[in-house]
C-alpha atoms as a PDB file:
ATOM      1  CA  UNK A   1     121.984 120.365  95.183  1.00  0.00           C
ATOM      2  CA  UNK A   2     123.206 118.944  91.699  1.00  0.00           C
ATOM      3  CA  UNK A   3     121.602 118.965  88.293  1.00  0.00           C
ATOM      4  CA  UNK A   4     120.327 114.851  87.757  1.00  0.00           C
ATOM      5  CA  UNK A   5     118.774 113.876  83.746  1.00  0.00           C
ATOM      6  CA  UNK A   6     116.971 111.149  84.289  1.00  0.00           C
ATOM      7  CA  UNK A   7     117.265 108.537  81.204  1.00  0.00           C
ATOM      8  CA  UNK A   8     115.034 106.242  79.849  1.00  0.00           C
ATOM      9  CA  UNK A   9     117.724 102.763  79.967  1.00  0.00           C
ATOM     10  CA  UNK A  10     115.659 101.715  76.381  1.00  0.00           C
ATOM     11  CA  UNK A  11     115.978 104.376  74.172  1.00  0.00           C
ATOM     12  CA  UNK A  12     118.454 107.039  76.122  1.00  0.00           C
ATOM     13  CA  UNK A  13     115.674 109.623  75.859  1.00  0.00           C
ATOM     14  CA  UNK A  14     115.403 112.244  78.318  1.00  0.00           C
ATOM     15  CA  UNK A  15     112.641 112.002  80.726  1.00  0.00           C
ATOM     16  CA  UNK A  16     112.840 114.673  83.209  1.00  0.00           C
ATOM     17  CA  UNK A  17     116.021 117.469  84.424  1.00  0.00           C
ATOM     18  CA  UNK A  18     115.730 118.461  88.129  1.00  0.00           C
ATOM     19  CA  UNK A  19     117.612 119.265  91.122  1.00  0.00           C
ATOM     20  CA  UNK A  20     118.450 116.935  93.629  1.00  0.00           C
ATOM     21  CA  UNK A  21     120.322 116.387  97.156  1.00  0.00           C
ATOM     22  CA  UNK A  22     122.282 113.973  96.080  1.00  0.00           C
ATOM     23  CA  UNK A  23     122.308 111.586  93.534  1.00  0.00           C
ATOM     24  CA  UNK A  24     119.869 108.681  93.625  1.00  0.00           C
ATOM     25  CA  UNK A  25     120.983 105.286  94.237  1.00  0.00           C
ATOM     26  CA  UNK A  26     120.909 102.321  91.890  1.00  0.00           C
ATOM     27  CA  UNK A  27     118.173 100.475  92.713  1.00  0.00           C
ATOM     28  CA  UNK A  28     116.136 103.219  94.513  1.00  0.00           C
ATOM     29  CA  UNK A  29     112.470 104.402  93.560  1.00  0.00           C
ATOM     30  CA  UNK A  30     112.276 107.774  92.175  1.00  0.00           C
ATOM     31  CA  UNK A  31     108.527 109.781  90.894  1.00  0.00           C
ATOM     32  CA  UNK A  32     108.668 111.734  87.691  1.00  0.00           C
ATOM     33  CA  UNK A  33     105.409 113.144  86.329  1.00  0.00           C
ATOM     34  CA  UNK A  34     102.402 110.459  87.693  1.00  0.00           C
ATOM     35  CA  UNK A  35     104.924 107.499  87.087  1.00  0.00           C
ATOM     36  CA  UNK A  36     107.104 105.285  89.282  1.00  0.00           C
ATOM     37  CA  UNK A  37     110.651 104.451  87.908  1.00  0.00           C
ATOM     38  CA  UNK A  38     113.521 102.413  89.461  1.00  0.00           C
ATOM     39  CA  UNK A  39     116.863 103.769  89.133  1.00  0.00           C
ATOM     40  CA  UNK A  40     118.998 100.811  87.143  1.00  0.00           C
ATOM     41  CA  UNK A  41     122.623 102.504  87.182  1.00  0.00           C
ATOM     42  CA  UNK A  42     124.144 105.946  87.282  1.00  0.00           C
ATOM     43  CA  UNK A  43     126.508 107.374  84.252  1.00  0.00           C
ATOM     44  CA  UNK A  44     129.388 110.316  84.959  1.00  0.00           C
ATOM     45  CA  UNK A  45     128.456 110.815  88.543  1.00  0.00           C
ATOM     46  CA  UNK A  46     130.573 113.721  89.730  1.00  0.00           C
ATOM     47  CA  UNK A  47     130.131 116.612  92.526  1.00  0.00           C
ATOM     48  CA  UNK A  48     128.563 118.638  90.313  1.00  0.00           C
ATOM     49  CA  UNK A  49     126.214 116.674  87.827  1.00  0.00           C
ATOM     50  CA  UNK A  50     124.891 112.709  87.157  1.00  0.00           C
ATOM     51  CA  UNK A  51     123.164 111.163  84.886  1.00  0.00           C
ATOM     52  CA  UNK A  52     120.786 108.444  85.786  1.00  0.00           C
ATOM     53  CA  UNK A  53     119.074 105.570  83.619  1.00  0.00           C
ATOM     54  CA  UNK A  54     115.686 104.529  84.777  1.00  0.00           C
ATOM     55  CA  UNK A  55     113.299 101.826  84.118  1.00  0.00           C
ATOM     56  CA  UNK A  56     109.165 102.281  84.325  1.00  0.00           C
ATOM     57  CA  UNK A  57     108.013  99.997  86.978  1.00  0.00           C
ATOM     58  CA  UNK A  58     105.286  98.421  85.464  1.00  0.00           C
ATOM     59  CA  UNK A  59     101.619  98.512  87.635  1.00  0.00           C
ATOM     60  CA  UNK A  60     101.986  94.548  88.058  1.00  0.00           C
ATOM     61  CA  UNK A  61     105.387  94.394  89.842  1.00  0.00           C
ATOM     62  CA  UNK A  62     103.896  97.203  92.365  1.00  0.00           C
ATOM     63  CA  UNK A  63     101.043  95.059  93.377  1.00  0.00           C
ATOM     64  CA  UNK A  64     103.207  91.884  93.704  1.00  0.00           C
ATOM     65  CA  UNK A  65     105.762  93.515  95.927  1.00  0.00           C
ATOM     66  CA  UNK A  66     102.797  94.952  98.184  1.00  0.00           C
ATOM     67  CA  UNK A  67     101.353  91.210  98.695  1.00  0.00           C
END
């Protein structure tokens, strides 16, 4: 398991610290809190910590990608 901070890719704030198996991939779905956010690249990756920028995936997009 390795420490991931998850990133907002706007404004660099901090959205949520946890533990993962690995680190996520970029364009892979992750949950934090009730929302859905979409990985958009990962920043000093190593064995032993990452840090990932994220994007909100808006409602809309959801819907369109389930018709």
């Amino acid at each position: 398991m390795i420490p991931v901070q998850y990133r907002d890719s706007q404004t660099e704030e901090i959205i949520e610290r946890r533990y993962e198996e690995g680190a996520p991939s970029i364009g892979q779905r992750v949950q934090i809190d009730s929302h859905e956010y979409q990985v958009l690249f990962r920043w000093r990756c190593v064995p032993t910590s990452c840090i990932v920028y994220v994007r909100r995936v808006e409602q809309e997009m959801r819907a369109e990608q389930a018709a």
